[in-house]
Protein backbone atom coordinates (compact mmCIF):
# COMPACT_ATOMS: atom_id res chain seq x y z
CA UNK A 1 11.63 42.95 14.02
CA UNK A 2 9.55 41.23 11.62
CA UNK A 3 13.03 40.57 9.51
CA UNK A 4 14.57 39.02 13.07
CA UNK A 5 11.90 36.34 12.72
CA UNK A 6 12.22 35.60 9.37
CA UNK A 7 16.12 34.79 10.24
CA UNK A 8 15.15 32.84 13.30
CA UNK A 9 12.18 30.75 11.25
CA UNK A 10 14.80 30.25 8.48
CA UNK A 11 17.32 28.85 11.07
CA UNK A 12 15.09 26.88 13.27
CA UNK A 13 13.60 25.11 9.99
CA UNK A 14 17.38 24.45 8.78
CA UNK A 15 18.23 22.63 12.22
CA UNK A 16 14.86 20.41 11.93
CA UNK A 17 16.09 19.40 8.38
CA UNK A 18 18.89 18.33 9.30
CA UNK A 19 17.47 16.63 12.82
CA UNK A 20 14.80 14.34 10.68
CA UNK A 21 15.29 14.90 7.19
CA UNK A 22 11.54 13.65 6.83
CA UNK A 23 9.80 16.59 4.98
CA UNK A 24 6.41 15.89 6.81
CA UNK A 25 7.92 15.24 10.51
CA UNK A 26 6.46 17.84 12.90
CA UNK A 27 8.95 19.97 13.16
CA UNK A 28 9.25 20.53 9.51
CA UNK A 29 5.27 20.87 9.55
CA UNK A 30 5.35 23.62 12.16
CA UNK A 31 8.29 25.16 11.01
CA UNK A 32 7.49 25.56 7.23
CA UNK A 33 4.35 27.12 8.05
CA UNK A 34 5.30 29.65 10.73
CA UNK A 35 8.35 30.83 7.97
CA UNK A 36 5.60 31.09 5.07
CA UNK A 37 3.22 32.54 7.12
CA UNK A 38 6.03 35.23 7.90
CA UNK A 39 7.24 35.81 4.76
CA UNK A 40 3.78 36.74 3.47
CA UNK A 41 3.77 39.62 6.60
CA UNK A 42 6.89 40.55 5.57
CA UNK A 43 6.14 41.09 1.43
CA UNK A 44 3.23 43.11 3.32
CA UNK A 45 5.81 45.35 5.44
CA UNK A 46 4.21 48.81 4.63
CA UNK A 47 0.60 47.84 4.01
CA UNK A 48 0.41 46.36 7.37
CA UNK A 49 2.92 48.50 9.23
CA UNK A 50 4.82 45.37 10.09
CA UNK A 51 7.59 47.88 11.58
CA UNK A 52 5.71 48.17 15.00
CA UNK A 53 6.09 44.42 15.12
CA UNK A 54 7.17 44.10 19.14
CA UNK A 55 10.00 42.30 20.26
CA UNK A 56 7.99 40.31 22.84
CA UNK A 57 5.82 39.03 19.66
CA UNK A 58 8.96 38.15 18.09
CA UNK A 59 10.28 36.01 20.88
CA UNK A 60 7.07 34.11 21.23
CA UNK A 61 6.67 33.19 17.65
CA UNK A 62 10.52 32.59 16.96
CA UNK A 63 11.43 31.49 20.27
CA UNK A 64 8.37 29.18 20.73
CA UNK A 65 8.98 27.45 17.00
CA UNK A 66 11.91 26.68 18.03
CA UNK A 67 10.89 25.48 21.39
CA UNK A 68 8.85 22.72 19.68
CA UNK A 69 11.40 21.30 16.96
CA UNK A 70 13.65 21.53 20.72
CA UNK A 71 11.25 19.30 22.08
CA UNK A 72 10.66 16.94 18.63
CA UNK A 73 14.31 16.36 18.88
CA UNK A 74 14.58 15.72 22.58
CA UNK A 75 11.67 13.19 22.13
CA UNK A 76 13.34 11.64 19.07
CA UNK A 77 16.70 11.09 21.42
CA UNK A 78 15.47 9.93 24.00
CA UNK A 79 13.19 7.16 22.77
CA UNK A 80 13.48 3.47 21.83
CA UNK A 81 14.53 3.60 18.17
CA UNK A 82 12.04 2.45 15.24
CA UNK A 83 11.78 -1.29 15.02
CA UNK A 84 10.01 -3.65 13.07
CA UNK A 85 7.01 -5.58 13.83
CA UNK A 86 7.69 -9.09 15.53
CA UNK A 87 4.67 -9.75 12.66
CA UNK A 88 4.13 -7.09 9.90
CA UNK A 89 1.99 -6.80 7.15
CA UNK A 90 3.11 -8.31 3.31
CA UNK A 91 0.34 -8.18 1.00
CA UNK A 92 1.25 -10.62 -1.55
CA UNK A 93 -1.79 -9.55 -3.48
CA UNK A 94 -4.63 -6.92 -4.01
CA UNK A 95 -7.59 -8.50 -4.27
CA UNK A 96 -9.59 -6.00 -6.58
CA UNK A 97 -12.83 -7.38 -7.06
CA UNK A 98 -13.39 -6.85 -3.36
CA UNK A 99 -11.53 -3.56 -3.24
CA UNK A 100 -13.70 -2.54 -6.18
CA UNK A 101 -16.99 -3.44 -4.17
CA UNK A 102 -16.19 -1.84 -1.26
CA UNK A 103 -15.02 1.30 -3.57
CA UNK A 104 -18.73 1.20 -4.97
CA UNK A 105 -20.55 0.85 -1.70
CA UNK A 106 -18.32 3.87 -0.63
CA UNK A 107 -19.16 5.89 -3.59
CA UNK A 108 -22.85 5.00 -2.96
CA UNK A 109 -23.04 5.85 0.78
CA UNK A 110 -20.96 9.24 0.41
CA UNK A 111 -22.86 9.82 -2.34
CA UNK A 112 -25.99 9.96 -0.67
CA UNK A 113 -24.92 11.43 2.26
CA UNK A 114 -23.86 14.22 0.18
CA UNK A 115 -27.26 14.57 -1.35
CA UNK A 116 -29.18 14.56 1.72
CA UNK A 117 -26.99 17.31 3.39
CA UNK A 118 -28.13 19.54 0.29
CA UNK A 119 -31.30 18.06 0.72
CA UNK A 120 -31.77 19.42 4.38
CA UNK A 121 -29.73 22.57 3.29
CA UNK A 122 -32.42 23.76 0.59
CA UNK A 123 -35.58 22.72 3.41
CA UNK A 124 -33.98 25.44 5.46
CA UNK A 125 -32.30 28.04 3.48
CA UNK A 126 -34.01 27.96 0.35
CA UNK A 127 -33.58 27.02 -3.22
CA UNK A 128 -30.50 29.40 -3.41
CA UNK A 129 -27.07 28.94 -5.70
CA UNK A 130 -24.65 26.14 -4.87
CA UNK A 131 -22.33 28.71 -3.03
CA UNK A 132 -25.04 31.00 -1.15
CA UNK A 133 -26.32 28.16 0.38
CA UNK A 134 -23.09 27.03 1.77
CA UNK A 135 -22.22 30.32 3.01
CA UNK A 136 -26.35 30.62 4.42
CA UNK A 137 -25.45 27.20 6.58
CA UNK A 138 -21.79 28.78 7.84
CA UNK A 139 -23.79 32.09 8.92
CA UNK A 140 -26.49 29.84 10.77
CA UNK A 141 -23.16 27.97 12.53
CA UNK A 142 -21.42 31.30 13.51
CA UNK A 143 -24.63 33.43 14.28
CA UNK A 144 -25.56 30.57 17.10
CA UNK A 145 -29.30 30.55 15.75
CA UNK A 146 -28.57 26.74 14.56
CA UNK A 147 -31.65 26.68 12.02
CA UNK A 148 -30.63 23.81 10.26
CA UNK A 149 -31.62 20.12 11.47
CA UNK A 150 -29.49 17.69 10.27
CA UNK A 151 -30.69 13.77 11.33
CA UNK A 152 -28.16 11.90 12.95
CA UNK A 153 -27.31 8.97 10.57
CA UNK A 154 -26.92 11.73 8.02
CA UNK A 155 -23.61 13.15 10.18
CA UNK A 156 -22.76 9.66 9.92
CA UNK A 157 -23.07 9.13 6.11
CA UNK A 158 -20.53 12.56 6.10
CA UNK A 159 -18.71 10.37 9.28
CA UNK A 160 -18.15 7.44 6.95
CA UNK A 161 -16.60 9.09 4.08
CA UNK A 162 -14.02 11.18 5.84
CA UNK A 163 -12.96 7.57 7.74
CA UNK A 164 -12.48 5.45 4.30
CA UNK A 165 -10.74 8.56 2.86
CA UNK A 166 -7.98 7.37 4.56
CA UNK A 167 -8.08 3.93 2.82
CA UNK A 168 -9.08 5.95 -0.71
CA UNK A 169 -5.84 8.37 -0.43
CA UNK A 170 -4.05 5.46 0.67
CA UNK A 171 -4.23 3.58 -2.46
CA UNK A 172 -3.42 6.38 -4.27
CA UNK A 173 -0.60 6.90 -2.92
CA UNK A 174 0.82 3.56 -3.21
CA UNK A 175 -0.82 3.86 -7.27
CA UNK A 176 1.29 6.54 -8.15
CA UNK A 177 4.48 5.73 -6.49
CA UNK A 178 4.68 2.05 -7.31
CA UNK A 179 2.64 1.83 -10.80
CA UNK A 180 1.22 -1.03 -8.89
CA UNK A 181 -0.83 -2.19 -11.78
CA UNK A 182 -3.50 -3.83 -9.51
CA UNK A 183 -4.51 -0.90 -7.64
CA UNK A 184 -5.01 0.92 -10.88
CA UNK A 185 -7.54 -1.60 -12.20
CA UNK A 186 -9.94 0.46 -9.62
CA UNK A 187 -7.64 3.77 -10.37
CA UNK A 188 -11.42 5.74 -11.87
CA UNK A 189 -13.42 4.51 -8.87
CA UNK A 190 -10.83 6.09 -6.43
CA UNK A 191 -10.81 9.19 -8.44
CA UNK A 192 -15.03 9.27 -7.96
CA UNK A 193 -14.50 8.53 -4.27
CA UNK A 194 -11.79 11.05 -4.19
CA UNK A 195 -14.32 13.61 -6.01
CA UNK A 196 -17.01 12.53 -3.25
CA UNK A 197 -14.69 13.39 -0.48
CA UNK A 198 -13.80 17.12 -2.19
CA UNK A 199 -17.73 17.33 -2.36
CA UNK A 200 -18.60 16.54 0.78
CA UNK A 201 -15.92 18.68 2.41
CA UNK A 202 -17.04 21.60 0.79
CA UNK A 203 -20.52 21.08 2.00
CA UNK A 204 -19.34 22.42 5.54
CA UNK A 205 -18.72 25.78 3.75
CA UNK A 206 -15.00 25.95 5.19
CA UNK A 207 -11.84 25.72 2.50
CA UNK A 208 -10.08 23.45 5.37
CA UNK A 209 -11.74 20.32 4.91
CA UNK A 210 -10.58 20.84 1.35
CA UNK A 211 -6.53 21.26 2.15
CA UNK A 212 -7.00 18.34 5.33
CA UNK A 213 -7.49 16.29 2.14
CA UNK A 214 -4.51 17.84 0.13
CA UNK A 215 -1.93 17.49 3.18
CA UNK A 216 -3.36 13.90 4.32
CA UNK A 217 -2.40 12.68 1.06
CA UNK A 218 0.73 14.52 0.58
CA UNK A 219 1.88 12.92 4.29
CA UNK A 220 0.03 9.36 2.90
CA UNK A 221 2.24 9.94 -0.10
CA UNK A 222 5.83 10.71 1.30
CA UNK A 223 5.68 7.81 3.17
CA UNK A 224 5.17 5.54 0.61
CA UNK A 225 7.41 7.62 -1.58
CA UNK A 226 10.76 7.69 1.00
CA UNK A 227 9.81 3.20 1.67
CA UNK A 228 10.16 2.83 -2.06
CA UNK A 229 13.32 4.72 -2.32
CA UNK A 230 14.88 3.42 1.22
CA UNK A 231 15.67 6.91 2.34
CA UNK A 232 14.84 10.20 2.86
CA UNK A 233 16.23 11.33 -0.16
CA UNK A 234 13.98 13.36 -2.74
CA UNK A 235 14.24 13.46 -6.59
CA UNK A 236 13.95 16.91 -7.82
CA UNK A 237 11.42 16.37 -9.99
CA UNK A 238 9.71 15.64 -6.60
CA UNK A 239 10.55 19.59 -5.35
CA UNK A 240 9.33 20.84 -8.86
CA UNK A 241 5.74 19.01 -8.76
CA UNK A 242 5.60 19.97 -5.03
CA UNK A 243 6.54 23.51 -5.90
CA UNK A 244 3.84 24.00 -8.95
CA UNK A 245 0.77 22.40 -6.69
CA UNK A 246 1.79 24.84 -4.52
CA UNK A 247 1.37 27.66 -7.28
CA UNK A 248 -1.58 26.31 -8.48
CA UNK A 249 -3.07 25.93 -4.85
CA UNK A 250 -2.09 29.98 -3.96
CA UNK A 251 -3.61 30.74 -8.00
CA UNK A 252 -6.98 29.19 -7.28
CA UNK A 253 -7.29 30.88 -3.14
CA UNK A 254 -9.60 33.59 -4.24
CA UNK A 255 -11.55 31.47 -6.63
CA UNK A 256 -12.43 28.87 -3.68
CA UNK A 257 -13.51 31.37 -1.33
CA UNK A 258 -16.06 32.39 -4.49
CA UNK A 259 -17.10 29.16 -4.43
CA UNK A 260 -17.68 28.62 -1.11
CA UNK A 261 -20.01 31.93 -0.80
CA UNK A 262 -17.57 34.05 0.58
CA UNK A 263 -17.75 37.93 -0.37
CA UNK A 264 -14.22 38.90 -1.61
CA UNK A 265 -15.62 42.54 -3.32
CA UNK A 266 -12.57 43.21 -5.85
CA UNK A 267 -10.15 41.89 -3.32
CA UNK A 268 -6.96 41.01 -5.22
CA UNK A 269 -6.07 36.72 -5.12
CA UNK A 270 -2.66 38.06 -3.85
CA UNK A 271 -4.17 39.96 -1.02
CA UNK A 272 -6.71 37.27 -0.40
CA UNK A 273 -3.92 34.82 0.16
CA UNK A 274 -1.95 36.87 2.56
CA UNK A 275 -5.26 37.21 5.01
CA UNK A 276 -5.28 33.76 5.78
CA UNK A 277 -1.64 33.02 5.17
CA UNK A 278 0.31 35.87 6.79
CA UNK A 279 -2.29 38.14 8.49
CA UNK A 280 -1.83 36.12 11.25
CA UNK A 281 1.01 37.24 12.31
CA UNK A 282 0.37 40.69 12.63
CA UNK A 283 -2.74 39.72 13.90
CA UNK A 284 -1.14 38.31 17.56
CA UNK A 285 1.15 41.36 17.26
CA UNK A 286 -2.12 43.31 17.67
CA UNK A 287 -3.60 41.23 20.30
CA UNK A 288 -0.02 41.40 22.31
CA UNK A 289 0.46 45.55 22.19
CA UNK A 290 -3.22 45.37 22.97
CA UNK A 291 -3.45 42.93 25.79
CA UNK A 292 -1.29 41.24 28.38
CA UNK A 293 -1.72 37.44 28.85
CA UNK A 294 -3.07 34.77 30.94
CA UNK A 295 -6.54 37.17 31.78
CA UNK A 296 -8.92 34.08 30.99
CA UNK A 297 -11.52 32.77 34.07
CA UNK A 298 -11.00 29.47 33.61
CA UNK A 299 -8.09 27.87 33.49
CA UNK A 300 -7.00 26.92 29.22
CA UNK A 301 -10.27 27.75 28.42
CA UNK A 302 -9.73 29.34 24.90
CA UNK A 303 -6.70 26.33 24.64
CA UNK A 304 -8.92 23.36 25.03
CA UNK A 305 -12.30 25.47 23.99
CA UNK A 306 -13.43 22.17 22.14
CA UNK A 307 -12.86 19.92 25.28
CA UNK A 308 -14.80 22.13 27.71
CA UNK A 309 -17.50 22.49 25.19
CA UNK A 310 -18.04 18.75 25.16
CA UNK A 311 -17.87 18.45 28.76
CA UNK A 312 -20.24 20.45 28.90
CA UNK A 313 -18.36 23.82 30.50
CA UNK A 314 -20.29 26.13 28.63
CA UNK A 315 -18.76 29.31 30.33
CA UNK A 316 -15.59 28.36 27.96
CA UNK A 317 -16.96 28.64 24.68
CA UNK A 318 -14.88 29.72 22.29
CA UNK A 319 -16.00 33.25 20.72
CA UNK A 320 -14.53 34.08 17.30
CA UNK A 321 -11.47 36.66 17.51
CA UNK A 322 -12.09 40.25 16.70
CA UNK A 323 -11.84 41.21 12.80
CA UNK A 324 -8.51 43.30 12.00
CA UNK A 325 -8.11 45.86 9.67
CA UNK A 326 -4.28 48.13 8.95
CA UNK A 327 -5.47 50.69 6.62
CA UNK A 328 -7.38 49.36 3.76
CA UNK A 329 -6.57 46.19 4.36
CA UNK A 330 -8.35 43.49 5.99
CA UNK A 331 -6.53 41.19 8.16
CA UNK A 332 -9.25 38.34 8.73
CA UNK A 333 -9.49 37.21 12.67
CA UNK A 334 -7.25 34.07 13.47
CA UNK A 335 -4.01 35.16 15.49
CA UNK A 336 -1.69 32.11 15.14
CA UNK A 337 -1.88 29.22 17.95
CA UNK A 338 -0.19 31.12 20.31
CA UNK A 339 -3.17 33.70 21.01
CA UNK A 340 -5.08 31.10 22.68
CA UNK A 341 -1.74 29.81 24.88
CA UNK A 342 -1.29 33.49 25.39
CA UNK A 343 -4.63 34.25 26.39
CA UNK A 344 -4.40 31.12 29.05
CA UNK A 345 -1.17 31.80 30.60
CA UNK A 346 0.88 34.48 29.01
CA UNK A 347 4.44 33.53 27.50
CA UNK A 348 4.76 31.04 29.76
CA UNK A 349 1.61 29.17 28.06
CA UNK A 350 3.16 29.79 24.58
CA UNK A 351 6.24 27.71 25.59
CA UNK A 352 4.66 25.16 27.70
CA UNK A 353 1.70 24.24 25.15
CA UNK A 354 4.42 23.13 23.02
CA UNK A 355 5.54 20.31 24.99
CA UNK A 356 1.72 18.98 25.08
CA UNK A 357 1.75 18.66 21.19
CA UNK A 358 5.55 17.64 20.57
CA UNK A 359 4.87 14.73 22.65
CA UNK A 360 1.24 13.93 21.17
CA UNK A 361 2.37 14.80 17.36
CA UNK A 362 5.86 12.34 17.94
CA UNK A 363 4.08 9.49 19.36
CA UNK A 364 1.84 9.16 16.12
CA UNK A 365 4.98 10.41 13.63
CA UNK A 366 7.41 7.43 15.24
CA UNK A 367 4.63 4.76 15.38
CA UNK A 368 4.01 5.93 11.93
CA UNK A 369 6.87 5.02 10.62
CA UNK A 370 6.55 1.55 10.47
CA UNK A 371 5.02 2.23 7.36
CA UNK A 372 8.00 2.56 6.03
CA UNK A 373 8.71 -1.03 6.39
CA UNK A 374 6.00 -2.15 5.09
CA UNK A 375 3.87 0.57 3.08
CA UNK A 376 1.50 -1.79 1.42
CA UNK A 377 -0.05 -2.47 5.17
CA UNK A 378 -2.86 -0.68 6.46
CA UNK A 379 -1.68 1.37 9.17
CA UNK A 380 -3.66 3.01 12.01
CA UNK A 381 -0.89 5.19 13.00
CA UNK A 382 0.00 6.60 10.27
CA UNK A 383 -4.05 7.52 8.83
CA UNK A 384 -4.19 9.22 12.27
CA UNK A 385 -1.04 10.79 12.15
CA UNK A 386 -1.93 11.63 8.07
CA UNK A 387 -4.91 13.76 9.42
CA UNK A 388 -3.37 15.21 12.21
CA UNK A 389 -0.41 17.03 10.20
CA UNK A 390 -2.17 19.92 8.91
CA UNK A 391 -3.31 20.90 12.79
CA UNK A 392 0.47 20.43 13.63
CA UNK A 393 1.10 22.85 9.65
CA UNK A 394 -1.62 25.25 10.39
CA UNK A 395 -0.46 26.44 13.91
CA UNK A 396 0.35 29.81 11.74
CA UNK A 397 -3.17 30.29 11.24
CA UNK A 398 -5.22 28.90 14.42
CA UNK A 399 -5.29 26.54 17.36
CA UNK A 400 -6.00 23.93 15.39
CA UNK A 401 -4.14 21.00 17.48
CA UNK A 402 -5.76 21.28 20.51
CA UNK A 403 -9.03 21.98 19.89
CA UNK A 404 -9.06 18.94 17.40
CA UNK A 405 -6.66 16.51 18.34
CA UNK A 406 -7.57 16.97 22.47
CA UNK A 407 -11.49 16.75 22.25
CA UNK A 408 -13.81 13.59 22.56
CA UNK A 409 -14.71 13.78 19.03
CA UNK A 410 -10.82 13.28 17.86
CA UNK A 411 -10.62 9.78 20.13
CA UNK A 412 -13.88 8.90 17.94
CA UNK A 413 -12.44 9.40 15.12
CA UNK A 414 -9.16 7.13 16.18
CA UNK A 415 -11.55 4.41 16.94
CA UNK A 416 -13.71 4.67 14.11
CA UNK A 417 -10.04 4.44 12.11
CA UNK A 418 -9.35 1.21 14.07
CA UNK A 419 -12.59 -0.42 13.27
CA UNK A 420 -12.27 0.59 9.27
CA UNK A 421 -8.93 -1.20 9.27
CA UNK A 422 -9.67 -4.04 11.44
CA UNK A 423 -12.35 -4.41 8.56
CA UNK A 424 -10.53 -3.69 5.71
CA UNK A 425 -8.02 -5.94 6.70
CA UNK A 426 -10.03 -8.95 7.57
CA UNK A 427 -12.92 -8.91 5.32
CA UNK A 428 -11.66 -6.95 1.83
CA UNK A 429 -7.36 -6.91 1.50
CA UNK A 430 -7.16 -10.52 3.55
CA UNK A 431 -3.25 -10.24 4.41
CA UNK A 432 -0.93 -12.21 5.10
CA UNK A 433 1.58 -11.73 7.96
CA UNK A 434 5.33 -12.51 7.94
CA UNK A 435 8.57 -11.37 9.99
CA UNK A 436 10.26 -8.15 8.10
CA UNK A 437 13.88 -6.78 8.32
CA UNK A 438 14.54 -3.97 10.04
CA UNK A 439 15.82 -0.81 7.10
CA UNK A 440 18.01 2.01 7.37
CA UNK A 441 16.86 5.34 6.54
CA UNK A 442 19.13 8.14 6.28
């Protein structure tokens, strides 16, 4: 069965090429992952006795992939086309002795805000390595004992850097695809900010912070990339750098996790990949010969887990999934996204869910796209829809969409977005605003 949804992946991600041609578009997102992740199960056909995949797992994975690019397209149709702003954004000029200031003042905040996390890390854990005391702080997170105090305004130095991220990955974008020569006057203080922002992500002892920076700027950067060309169309030289950042990414998997405290014993980089980027998928298999769906007390209380827990509904708290293990292997413990829509409602859920973030995910990708008129504006849209692809790419993995994108914490975030650009844009870039022509993308 495993080999039926390979074919049905492989098809459904054809059909959302062809429907939006944009390589970072949700449907492409979703769809690219889900296929990788099921390749990886498939290389892994013996090991994890992928042969007593069910057909009931095969039609909710398959069958709800291609219920979502369904949706994307159905959204895409039946919505007012793109249009340009009756005022967008030209920026006739970089000003980079301001953009070098607020660089600085960046570096200096993230900086420190780095410093006092490891600060507060050592007063509780201990003088320990670099990588033992990040894994010491993700133990005190998962074992609920919650040892470490962490003030306030330092959360918000950590707060601050992840929001002008957005601005740093920005510029770098528009750096390398236009050889704008003014942006790379400040090109080594991005690069420190951009090293700050690496840092400080791997401070929270998880490897995603780490690849929400690699996808935001690969989303920042196709944009930019398909306004200077006018299309959609990619060089291949594009494919091949794509393709080798991708082999160094899959090379270096094993060597992060090191980093970052975790104990591999002698596991193989290979097989280290293929726990977190196919076990998945055998995985909900387990959890669906094992269980039947929508068994949960309250109702979507493993799908909006986050949400409740703000609220306050502390009877949904999420628990983490139960460790999996075929033989000698160990299969980690995230089951896809659909294990929590399954848990909720059953098949139904794993269908229905779908419609939720298709019409969330499209709003932000077709508001985003007015950056494609006019890349050198600051965009709110299209930072928030930058961050939000690798929740829409990661649905292989976890629930990642809902329990980021639908919590309180999320519509901070937004706002704290729309404040950094109102800023930005008034105090530091000072644009100019003019009428634009609408463009053609094919």
């Amino acid at each position: 069965m495993i080999f039926v949804l390979d074919l049905i992946l492989i098809i459904n991600l054809l059909i959302a090429f062809k429907a939006f041609k944009n390589v970072v578009s949700p449907p492409i997102l979703m769809g690219a992952g889900m296929l990788a992740a099921s390749l990886m199960a498939t290389s892994y056909y013996d090991g994890w006795e992928m042969y007593k995949m069910l057909p009931e797992t095969v039609f909710i994975i398959g069958g709800g992939t291609c219920f979502f690019t369904l949706c994307c397209i159905l959204y895409e149709n039946f919505t007012r086309p793109m249009r340009a702003y009756k005022q967008v954004v030209k920026t006739t000029d970089f000003p980079v002795g301001r953009i070098r200031k607020f660089l600085i003042a960046a570096i200096i905040i993230g900086g420190l805000g780095c410093l006092l996390k490891l600060y507060y890390y050592r007063a509780t854990f201990g003088s320990l390595e670099f990588s033992e005391l990040i894994m010491a702080r993700r133990l005190d997170q998962w074992s609920g004992t919650n040892e470490l105090f962490m003030p306030s305004y330092v959360r918000q130095l950590g707060s601050f850097t992840i929001v002008v991220s957005n601005f740093t990955l920005w510029l770098l974008a528009l750096m390398i695809c236009y050889k704008d020569e003014r942006i790379k006057k400040v090109r080594n203080l991005l690069l420190i900010h951009l090293g700050v922002i690496v840092f400080d992500g791997m401070l929270s002892g998880a490897k995603g912070y780490f690849y929400t920076t690699v996808m935001q700027f690969a989303v920042l950067y196709m944009f930019c990339y398909y306004a200077q060309r006018g299309n959609f169309r990619i060089a291949r030289k594009i494919y091949i750098r794509f393709f080798l950042i991708v082999i160094l990414l899959a090379l270096s998997f094993r060597g992060l996790g090191l980093l970052l405290g975790r104990e591999l014993d002698d596991s193989k980089n290979a097989d280290v990949l293929a726990e977190y980027c196919g076990a998945e998928i055998k995985n909900f298999d387990i959890l669906v010969h094992r269980t039947d769906g929508g068994n949960t007390r309250i109702w979507g209380e493993t799908t909006f887990s986050k949400l409740y827990d703000e609220l306050g509904i502390s009877s949904a708290t999420r628990l983490p999934g139960e460790f999996q293990y075929v033989g000698n292997y160990s299969l980690g413990n995230v089951y896809t996204q659909y294990s929590d829509f399954y848990k909720d409602w059953g098949i139904l859920g794993c269908f229905s869910v779908n419609i939720l973030i298709a019409v969330i995910s499209m709003f932000f990708y077709k508001k985003s796209q007015t950056a494609l008129k006019a890349p050198m504006a600051l965009n709110v849209f299209l930072f928030v829809y930058a961050v939000m692809a690798i929740t829409i790419f990661m649905a292989f993995f976890s629930n990642r969409f809902t329990n980021s994108v639908i919590s309180m914490g999320w519509v901070r975030s937004v706002i704290y977005v729309i404040v950094m650009v109102w800023f930005l844009d008034k105090y530091v870039l000072k644009v100019k605003y003019k009428k634009l022509a609408n463009a053609n993308y094919a």
